[in-house]
Protein backbone atom coordinates (compact mmCIF):
# COMPACT_ATOMS: atom_id res chain seq x y z
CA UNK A 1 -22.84 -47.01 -33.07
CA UNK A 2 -19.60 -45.83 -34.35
CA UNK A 3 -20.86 -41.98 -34.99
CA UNK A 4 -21.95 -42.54 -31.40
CA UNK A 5 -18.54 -43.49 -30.11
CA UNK A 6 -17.49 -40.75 -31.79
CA UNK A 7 -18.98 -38.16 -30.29
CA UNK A 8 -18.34 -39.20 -26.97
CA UNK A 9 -15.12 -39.02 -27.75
CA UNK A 10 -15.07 -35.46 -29.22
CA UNK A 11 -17.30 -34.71 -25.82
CA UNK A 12 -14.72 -35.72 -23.68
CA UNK A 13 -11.66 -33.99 -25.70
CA UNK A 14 -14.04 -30.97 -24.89
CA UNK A 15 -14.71 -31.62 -21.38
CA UNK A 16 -11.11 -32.24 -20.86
CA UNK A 17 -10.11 -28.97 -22.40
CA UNK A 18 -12.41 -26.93 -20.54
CA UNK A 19 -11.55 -28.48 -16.84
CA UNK A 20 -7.77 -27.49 -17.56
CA UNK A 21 -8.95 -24.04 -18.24
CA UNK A 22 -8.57 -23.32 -14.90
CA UNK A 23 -5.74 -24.65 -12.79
CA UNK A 24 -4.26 -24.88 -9.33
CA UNK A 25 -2.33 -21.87 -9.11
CA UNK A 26 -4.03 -19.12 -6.23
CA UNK A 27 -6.02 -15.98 -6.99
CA UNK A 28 -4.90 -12.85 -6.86
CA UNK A 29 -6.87 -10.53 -3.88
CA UNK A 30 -8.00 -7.01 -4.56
CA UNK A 31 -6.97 -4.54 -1.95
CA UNK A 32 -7.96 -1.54 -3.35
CA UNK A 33 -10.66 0.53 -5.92
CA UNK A 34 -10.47 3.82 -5.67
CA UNK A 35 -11.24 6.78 -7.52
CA UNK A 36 -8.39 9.18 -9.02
CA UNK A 37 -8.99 11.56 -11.37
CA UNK A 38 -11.57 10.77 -14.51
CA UNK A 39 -10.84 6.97 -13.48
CA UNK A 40 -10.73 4.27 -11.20
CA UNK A 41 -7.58 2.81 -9.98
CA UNK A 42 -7.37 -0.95 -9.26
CA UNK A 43 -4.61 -1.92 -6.74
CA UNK A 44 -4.33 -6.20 -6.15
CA UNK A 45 -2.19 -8.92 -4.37
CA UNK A 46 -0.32 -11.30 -6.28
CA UNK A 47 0.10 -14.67 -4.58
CA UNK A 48 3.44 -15.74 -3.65
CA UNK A 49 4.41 -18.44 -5.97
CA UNK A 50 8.12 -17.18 -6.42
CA UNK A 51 11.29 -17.41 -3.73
CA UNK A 52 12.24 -15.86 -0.63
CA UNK A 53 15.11 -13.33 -1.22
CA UNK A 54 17.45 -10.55 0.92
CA UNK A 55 17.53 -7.07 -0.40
CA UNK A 56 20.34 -4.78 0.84
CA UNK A 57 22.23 -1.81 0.06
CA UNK A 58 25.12 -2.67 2.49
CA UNK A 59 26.58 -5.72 3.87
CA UNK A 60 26.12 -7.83 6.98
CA UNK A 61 27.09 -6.46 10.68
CA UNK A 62 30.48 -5.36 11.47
CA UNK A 63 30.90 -2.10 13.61
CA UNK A 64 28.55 -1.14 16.64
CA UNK A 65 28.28 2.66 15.88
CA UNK A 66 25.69 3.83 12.57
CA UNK A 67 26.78 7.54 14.13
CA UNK A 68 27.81 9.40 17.19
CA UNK A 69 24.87 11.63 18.46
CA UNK A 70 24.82 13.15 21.54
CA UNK A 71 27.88 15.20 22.75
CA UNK A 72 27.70 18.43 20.56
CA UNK A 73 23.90 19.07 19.79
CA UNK A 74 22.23 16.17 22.14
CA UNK A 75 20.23 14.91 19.30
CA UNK A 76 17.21 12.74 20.71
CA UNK A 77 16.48 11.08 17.70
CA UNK A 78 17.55 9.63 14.50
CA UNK A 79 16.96 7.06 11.90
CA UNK A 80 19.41 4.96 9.55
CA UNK A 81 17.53 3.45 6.15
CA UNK A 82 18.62 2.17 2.89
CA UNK A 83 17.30 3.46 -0.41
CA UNK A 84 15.85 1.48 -3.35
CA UNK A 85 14.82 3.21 -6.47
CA UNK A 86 12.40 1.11 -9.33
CA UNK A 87 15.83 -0.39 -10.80
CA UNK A 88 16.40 -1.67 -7.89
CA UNK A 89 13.20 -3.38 -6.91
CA UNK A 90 12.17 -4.38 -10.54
CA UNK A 91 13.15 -8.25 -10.18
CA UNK A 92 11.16 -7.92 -7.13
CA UNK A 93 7.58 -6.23 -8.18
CA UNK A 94 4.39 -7.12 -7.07
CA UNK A 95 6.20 -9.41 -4.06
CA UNK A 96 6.02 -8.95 -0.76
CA UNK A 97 8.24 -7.43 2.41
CA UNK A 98 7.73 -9.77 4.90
CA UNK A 99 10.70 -8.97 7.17
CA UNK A 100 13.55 -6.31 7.88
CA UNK A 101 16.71 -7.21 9.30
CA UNK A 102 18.97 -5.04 11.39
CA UNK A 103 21.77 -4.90 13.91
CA UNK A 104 20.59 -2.08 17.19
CA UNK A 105 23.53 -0.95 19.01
CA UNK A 106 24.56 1.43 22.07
CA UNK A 107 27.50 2.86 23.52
CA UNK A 108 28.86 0.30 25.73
CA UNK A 109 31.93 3.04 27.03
CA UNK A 110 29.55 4.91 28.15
CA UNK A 111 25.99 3.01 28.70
CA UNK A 112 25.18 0.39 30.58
CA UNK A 113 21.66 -0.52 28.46
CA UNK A 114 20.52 1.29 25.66
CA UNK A 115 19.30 4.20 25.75
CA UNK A 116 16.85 4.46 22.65
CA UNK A 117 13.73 2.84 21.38
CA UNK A 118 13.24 1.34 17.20
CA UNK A 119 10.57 1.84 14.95
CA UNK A 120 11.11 0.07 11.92
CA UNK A 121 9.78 2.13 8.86
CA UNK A 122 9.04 2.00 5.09
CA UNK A 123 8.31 4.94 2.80
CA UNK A 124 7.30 5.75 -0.43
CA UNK A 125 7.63 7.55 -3.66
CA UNK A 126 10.71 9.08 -2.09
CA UNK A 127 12.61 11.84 -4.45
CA UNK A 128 16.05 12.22 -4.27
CA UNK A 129 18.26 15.44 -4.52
CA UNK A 130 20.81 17.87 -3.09
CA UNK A 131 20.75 18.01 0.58
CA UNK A 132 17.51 20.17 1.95
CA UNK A 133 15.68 18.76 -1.34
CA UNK A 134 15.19 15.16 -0.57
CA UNK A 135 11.93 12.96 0.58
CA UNK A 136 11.08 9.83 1.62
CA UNK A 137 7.63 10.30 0.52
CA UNK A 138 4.56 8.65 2.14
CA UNK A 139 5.40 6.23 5.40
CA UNK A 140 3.37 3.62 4.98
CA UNK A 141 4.22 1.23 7.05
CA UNK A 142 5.78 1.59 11.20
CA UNK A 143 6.11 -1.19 13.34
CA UNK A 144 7.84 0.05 17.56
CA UNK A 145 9.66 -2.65 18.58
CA UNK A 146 10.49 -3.34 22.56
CA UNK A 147 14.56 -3.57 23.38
CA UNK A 148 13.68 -6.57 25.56
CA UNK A 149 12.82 -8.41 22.21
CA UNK A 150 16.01 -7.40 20.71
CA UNK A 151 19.48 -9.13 21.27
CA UNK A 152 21.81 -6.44 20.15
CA UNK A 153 25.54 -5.82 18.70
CA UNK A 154 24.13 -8.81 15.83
CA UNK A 155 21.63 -8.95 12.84
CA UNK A 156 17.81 -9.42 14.36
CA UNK A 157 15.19 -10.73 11.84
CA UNK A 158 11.86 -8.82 12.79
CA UNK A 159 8.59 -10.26 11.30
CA UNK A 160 6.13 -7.56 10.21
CA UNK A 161 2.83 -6.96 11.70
CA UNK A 162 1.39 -6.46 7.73
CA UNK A 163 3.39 -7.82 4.67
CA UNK A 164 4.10 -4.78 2.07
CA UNK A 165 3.45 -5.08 -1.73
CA UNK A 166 6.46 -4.29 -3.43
CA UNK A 167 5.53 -1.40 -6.28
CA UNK A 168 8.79 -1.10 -8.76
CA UNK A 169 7.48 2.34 -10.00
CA UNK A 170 8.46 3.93 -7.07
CA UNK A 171 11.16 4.55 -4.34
CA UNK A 172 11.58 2.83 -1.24
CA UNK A 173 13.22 3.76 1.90
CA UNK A 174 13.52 0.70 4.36
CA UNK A 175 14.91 1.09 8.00
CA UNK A 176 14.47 2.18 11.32
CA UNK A 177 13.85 5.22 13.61
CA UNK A 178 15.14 5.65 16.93
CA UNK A 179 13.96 7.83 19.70
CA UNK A 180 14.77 9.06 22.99
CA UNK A 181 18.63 8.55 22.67
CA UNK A 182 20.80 9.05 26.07
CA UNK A 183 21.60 13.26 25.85
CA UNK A 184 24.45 12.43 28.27
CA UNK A 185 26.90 15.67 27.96
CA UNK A 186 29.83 15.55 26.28
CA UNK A 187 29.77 11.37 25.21
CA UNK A 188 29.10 9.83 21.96
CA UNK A 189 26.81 7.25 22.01
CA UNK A 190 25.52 5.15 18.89
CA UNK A 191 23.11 3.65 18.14
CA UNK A 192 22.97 1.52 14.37
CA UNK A 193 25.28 -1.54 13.41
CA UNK A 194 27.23 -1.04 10.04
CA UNK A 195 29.21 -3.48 8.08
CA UNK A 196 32.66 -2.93 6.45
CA UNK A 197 32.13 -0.99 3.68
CA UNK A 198 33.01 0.31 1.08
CA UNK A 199 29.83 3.02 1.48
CA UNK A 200 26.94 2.54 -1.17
CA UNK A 201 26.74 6.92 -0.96
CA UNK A 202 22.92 7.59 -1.37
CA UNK A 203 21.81 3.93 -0.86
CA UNK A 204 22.98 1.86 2.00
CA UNK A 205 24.18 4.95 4.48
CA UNK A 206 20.80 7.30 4.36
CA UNK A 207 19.68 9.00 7.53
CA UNK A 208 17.55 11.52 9.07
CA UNK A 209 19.57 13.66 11.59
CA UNK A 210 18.54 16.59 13.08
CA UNK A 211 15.35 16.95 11.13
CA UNK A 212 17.44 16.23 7.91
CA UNK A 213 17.89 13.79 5.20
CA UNK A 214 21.82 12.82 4.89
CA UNK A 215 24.58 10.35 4.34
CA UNK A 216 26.71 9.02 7.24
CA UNK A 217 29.72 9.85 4.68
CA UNK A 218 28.36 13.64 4.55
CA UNK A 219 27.54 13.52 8.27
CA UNK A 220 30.69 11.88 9.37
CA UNK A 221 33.12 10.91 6.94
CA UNK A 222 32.36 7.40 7.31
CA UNK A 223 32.99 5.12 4.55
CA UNK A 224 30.40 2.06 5.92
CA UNK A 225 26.60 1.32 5.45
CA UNK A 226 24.02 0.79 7.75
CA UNK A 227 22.78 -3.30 8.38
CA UNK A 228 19.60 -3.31 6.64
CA UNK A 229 17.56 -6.05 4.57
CA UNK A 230 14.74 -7.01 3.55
CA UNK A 231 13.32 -10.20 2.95
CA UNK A 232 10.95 -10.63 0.18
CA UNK A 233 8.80 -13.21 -0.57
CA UNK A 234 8.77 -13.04 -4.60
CA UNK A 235 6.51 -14.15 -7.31
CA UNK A 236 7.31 -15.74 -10.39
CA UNK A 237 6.18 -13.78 -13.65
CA UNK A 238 2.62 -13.71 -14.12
CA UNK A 239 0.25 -11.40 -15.38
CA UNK A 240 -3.61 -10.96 -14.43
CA UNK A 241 -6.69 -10.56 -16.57
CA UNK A 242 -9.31 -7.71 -15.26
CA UNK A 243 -13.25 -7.54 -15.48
CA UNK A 244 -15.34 -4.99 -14.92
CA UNK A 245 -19.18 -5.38 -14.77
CA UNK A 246 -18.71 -8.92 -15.13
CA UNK A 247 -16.88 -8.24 -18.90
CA UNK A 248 -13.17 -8.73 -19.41
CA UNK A 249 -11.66 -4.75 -19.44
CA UNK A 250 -7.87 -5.55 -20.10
CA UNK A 251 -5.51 -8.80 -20.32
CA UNK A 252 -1.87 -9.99 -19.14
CA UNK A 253 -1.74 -7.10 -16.90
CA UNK A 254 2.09 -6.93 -15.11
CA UNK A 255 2.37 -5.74 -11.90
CA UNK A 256 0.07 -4.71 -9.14
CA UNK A 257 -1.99 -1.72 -9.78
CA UNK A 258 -4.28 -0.40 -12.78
CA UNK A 259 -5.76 2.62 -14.20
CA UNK A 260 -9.18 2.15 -15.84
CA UNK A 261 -10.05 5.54 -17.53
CA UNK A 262 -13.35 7.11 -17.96
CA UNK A 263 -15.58 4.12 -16.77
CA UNK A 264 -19.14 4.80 -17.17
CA UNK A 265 -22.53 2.74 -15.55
CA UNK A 266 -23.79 3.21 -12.55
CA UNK A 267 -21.69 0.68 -10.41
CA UNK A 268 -18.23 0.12 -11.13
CA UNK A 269 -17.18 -3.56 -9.80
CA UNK A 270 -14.12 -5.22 -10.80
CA UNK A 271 -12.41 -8.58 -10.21
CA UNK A 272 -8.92 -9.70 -11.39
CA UNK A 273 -7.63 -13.56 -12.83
CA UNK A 274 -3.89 -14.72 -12.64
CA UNK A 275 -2.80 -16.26 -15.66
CA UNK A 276 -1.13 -19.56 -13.97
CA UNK A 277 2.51 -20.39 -15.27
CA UNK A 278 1.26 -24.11 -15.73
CA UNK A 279 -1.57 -22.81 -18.27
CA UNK A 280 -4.88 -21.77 -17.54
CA UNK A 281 -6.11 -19.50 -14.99
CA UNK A 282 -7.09 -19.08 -11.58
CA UNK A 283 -9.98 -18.70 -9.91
CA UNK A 284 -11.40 -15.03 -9.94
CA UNK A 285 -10.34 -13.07 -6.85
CA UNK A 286 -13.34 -11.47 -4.35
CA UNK A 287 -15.41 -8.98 -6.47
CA UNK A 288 -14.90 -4.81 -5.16
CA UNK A 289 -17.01 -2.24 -6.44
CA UNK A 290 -17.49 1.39 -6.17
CA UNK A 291 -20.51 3.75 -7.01
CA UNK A 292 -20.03 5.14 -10.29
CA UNK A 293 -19.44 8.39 -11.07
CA UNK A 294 -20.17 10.58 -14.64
CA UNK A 295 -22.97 8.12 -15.44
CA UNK A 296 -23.46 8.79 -19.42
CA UNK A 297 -26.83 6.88 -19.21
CA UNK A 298 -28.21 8.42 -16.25
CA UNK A 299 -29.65 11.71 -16.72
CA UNK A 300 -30.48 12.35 -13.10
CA UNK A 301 -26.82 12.96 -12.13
CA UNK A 302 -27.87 16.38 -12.28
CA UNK A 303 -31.21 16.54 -10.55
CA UNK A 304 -29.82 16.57 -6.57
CA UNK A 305 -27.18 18.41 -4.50
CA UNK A 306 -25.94 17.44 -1.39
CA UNK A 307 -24.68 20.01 0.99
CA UNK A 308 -22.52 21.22 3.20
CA UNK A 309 -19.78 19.52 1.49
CA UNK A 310 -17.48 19.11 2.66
CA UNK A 311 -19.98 17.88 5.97
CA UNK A 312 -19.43 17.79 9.42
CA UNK A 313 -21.98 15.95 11.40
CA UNK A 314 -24.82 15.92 8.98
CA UNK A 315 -25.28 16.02 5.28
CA UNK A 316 -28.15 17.32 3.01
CA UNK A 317 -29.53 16.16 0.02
CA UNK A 318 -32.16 17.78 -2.29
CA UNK A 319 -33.89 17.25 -5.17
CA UNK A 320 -36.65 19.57 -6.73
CA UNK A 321 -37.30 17.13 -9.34
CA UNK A 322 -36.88 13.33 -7.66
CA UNK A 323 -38.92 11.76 -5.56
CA UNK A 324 -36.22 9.98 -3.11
CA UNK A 325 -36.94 7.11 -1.97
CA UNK A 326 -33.12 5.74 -0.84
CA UNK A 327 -30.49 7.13 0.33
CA UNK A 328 -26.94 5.25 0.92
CA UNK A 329 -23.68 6.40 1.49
CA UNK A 330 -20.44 4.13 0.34
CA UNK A 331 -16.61 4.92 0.81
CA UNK A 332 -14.15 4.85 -1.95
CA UNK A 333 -14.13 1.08 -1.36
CA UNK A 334 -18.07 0.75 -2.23
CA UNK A 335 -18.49 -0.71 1.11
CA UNK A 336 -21.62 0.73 2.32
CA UNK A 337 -21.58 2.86 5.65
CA UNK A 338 -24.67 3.11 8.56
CA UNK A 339 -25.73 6.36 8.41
CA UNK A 340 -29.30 7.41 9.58
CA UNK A 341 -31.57 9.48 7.55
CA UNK A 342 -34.80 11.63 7.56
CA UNK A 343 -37.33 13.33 5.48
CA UNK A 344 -37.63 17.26 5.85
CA UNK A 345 -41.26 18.39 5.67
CA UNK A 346 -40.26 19.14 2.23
CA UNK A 347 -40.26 16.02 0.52
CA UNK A 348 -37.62 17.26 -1.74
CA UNK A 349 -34.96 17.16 1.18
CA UNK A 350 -33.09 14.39 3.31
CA UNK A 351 -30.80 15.34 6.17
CA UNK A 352 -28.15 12.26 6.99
CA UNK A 353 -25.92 11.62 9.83
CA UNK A 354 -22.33 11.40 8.82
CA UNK A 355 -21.34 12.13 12.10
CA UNK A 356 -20.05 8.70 13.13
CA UNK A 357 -17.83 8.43 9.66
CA UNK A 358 -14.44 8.95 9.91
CA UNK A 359 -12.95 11.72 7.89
CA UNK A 360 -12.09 11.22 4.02
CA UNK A 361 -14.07 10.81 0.69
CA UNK A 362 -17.39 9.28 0.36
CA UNK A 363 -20.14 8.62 -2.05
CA UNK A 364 -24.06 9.35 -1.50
CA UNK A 365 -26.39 7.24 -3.48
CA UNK A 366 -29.69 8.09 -4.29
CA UNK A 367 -32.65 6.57 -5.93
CA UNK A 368 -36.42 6.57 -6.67
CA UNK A 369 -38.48 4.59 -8.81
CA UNK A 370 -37.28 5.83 -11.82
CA UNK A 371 -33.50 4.88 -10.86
CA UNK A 372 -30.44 5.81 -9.25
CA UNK A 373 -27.62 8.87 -8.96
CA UNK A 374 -24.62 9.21 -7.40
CA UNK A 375 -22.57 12.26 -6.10
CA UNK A 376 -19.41 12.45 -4.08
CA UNK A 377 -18.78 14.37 -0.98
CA UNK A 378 -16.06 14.91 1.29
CA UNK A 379 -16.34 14.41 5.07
CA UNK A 380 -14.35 16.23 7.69
């Protein structure tokens, strides 16, 4: 009875560990797979566990006028943004942008409304130089925005259509564009709140101006910054486990994004575990897979072409030594796409619509009864 007693116990020490293997914390999401290069790279959502916090590169809202466009060159548009390089967004990685802050302004001398529209904007992997060799890099996020919504001459808090992963190994340029600016003659007219300085040169007073990337201080003189934050919804340190093909591939992964090199097998799925701050883990995030590529153990990689590639409205695929019997096309997310497809009278041959597939980089999978191949092809 008491060896009995006994191993209950040392059953329910057991059980006990293995339910607080996993805890309450949230999963992590995967928003990307993708191929690059000779490997996959693995892109995921952290879940916000951390604070809310402002990032700026200036102060709050003091002076009506960002710059004076107008009277000698009737500009039409401009745009005033604040620069963040990976320093400056480390504490911040893997969070989330959930909302810009900024203070519009006109000309009220000289305007009776304003006469410009906003479009907030992010970029990046922005590179930073002498003037004529700067770039914002890739905008990847733009938002218009209607001046009835706006109360201006203060700080508005805009909510953004998407939240946007912070990624600390890159730049980021945060602000706003502005078009269709008054081109009255001869009158200065503004159009971005500043605060009172001193200027943050290169970070808080950035703006494009007549097709060009410049300070207000090498534009103007001016010693302010433009009103510009962010508000960033933060997580606490954590780190994420990955799997691929249902094995674990790496542990306490920082950050949001992954390179897996060289991955072989003929599908290439992957799903991601947060390591909770409590202990434990979460529960796995949504599986995402691709077609693989290189297969080592396939040796009909080689046995079919497909052609024209890159396609326009239909693609061909042939094999003189496979009998197809499927054919399926995926994007770089592994999501399959409709596409019809027919038999030539050769038997060797299939033609397949693409035509209804947007342009970009796909994958066509083919099999017979001996197995499966996979090629890559590029759709205009």
């Amino acid at each position: 009875m008491k060896k009995i007693t006994l191993l209950m116990f040392i059953c329910a020490i057991i059980l006990a560990y293995t339910s607080n293997a996993q805890t309450d914390c949230e999963p992590a999401t995967i928003t990307k797979v993708e191929r690059e290069g000779v490997g996959n790279r693995i892109t995921w959502k952290m879940p916000p566990n951390g604070e809310t916090v402002a990032i700026s590169q200036g102060d709050n809202y003091a002076y009506s006028f960002g710059i004076a466009v107008g009277a000698w060159s009737e500009i039409r548009s401009a745009g005033a943004y604040h620069r963040f390089t990976p320093e400056h967004l480390a504490a911040i990685n893997g969070g989330e942008l959930t909302q810009v802050v900024f203070a519009p302004a006109y000309s009220t001398d000289h305007q009776q409304k304003p006469g410009h529209t906003h479009t907030i904007q992010i970029y990046m992997g922005g590179t930073w130089g002498a003037v004529g060799n700067r770039n914002p890099g890739a905008l990847i996020f733009s938002q218009e925005l209607d001046n009835a919504d706006l109360i201006f001459f203060q700080e508005n808090t805009i909510t953004l259509t998407t939240p946007v992963p912070i990624d600390a190994s890159q730049e980021m340029w945060l602000g706003y564009y502005c078009t269709d600016i008054d081109t009255i003659p001869d009158i200065n007219k503004g159009f971005a709140g500043c605060d009172n300085g001193p200027r943050n040169e290169g970070f808080g007073n950035v703006m494009i101006y007549e097709n060009q990337w410049v300070t207000r201080y090498e534009r103007t003189g001016s010693e302010y910054n433009f009103v510009i934050k962010g508000i960033v919804q933060t997580i606490d340190s954590a780190t994420v486990n990955i799997y691929f093909n249902g094995n674990e591939l790496v542990s306490n992964i920082s950050g949001i994004t992954y390179f897996h090199e060289n991955p072989t097998e003929k599908e290439h799925c992957y799903k991601v575990e947060v390591n909770c701050l409590e202990g434990g883990v979460s529960p796995f995030s949504d599986e995402v897979c691709i077609p693989g590529m290189g297969v080592k153990d396939n040796e009909q990689i080689d046995k079919f072409v497909v052609y024209p590639n890159p396609a326009g409205n239909e693609l061909r695929v042939a094999s003189y030594e496979l009998r197809v019997t499927e054919v399926e096309i995926f994007d770089v997310m592994g999501k399959k796409q409709k596409a019809e497809s027919r038999r030539q009278k050769a038997e060797n041959e299939m033609v397949v619509d693409v035509s209804k597939l947007a342009a970009g980089v796909y994958f066509v999978k083919l099999t017979d009864e001996r197995g499966s191949a996979v090629q890559k092809f590029i759709k205009e």
